[in-house]
N, C-alpha and C. Protein backbone atom coordinates (compact mmCIF):
# COMPACT_ATOMS: atom_id res chain seq x y z
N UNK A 1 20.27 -58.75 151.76
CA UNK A 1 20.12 -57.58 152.57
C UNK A 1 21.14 -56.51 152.20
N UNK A 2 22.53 -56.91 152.10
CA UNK A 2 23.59 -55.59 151.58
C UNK A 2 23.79 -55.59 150.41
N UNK A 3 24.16 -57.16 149.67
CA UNK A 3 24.80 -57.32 148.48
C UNK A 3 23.99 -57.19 147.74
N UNK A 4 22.18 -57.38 147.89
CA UNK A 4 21.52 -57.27 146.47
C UNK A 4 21.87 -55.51 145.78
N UNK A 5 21.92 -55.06 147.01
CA UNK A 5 21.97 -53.76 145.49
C UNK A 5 23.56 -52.86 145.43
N UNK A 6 24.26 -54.07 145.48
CA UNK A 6 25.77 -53.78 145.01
C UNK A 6 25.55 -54.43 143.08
N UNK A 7 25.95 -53.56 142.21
CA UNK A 7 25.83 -54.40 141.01
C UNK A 7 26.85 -55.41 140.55
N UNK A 8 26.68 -56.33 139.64
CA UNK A 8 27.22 -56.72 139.42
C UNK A 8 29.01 -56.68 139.10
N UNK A 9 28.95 -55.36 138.24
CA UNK A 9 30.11 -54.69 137.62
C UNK A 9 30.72 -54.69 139.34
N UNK A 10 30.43 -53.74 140.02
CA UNK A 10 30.61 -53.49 141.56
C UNK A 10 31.68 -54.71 142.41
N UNK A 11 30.64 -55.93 142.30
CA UNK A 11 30.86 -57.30 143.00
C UNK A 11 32.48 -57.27 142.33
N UNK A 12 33.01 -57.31 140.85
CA UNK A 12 33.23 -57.57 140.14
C UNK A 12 34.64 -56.88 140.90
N UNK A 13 34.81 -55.61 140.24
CA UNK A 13 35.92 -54.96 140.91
C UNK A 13 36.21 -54.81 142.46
N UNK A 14 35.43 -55.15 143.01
CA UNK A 14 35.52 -55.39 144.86
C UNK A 14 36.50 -56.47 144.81
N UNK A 15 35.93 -58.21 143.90
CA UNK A 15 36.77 -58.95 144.22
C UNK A 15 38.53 -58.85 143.65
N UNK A 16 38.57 -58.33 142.52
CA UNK A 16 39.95 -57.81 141.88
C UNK A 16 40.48 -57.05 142.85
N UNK A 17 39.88 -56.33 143.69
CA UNK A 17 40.75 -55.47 144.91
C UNK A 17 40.96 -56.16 145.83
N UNK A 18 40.10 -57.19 146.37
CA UNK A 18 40.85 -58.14 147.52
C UNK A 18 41.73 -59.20 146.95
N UNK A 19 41.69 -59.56 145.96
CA UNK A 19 42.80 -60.75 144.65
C UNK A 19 44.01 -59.91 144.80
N UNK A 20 44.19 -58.57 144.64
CA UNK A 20 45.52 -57.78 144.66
C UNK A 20 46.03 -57.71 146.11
N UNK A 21 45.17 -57.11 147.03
CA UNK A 21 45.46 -56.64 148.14
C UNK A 21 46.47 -58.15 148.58
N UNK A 22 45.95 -59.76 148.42
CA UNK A 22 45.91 -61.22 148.75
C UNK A 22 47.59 -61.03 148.12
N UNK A 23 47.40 -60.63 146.85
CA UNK A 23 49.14 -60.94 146.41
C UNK A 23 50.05 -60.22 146.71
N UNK A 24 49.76 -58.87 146.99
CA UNK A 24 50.51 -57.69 147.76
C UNK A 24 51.35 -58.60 149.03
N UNK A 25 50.06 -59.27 149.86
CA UNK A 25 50.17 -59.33 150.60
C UNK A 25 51.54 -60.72 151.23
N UNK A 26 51.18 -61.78 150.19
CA UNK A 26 51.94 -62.64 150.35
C UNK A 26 53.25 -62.90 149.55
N UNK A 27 53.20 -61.58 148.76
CA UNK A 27 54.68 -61.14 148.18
C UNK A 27 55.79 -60.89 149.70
N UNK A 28 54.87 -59.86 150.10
CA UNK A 28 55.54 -59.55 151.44
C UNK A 28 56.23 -60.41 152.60
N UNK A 29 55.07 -61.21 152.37
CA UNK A 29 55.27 -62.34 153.57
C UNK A 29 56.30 -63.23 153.19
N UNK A 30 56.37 -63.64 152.11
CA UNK A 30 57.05 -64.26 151.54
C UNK A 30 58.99 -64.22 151.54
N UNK A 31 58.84 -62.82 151.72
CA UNK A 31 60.02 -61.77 152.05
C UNK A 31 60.60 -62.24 153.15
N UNK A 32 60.12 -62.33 153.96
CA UNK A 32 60.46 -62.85 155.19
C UNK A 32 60.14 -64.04 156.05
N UNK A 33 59.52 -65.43 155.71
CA UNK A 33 59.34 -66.40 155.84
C UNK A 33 59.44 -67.40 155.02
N UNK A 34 59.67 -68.57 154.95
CA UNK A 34 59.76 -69.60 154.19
C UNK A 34 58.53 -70.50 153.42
N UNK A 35 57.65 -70.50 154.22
CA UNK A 35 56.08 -71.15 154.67
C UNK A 35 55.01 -69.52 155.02
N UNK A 36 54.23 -70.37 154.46
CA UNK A 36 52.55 -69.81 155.28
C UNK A 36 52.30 -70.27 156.72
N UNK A 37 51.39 -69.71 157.36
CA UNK A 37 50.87 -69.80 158.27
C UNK A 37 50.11 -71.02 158.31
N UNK A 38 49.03 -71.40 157.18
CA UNK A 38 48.43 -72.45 157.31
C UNK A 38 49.08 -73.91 156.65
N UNK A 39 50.46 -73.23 155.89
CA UNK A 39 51.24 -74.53 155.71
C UNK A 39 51.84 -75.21 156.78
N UNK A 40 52.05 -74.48 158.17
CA UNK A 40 52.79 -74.62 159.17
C UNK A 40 51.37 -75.44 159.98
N UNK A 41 50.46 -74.82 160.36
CA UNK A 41 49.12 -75.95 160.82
C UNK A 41 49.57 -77.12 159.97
N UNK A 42 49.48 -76.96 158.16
CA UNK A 42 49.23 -78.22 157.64
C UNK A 42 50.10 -79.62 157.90
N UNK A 43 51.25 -78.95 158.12
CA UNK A 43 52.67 -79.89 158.57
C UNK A 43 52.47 -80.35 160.09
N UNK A 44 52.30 -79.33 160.68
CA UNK A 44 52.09 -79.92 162.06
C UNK A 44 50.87 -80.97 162.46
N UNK A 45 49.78 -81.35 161.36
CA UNK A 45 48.68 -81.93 161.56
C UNK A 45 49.00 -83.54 160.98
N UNK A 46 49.82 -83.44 159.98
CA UNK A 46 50.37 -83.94 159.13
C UNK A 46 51.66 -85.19 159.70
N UNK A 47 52.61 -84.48 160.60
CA UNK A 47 53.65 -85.27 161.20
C UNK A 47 53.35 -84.93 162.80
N UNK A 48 52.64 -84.36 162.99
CA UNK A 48 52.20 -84.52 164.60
C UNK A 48 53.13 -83.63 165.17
N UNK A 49 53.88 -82.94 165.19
CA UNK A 49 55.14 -82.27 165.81
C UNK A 49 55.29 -80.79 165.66
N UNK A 50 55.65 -80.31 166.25
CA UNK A 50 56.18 -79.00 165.78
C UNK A 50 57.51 -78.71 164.51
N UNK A 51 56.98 -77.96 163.37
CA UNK A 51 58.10 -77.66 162.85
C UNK A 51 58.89 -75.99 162.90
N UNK A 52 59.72 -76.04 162.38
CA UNK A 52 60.44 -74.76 162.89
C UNK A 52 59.83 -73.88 162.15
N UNK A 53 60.00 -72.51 162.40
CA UNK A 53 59.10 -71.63 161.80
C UNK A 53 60.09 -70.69 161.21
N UNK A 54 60.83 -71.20 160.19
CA UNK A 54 62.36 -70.23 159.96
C UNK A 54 62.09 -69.48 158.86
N UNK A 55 63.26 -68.44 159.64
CA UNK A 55 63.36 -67.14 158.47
C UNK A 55 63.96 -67.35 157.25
N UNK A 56 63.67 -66.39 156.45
CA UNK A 56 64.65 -66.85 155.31
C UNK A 56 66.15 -66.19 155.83
């Protein structure tokens, strides 16, 4: 319904702009936390507990 008449080339550079925007993004984050967000689920699922959520 939307994507058939996005072209290929199109699809192509859309995803290279959300791949950048993704590393922009967790450069940043990175800046100021130790862990991800879903590493912090993964640990907590993992040892059952809360772990600390520390800054750098």
């Amino acid at each position: 319904m939307g994507l058939e008449f996005v072209s290929p080339i199109n699809k192509v550079i859309i995803s290279i702009i959300i791949f950048a925007i993704q590393i922009i993004y967790s450069v940043i984050w990175f800046k100021f936390f130790k862990m991800g967000p879903l590493e912090k689920v993964w640990r907590y699922m993992t040892y059952g507990r809360r772990i600390a959520y520390n800054k750098k």
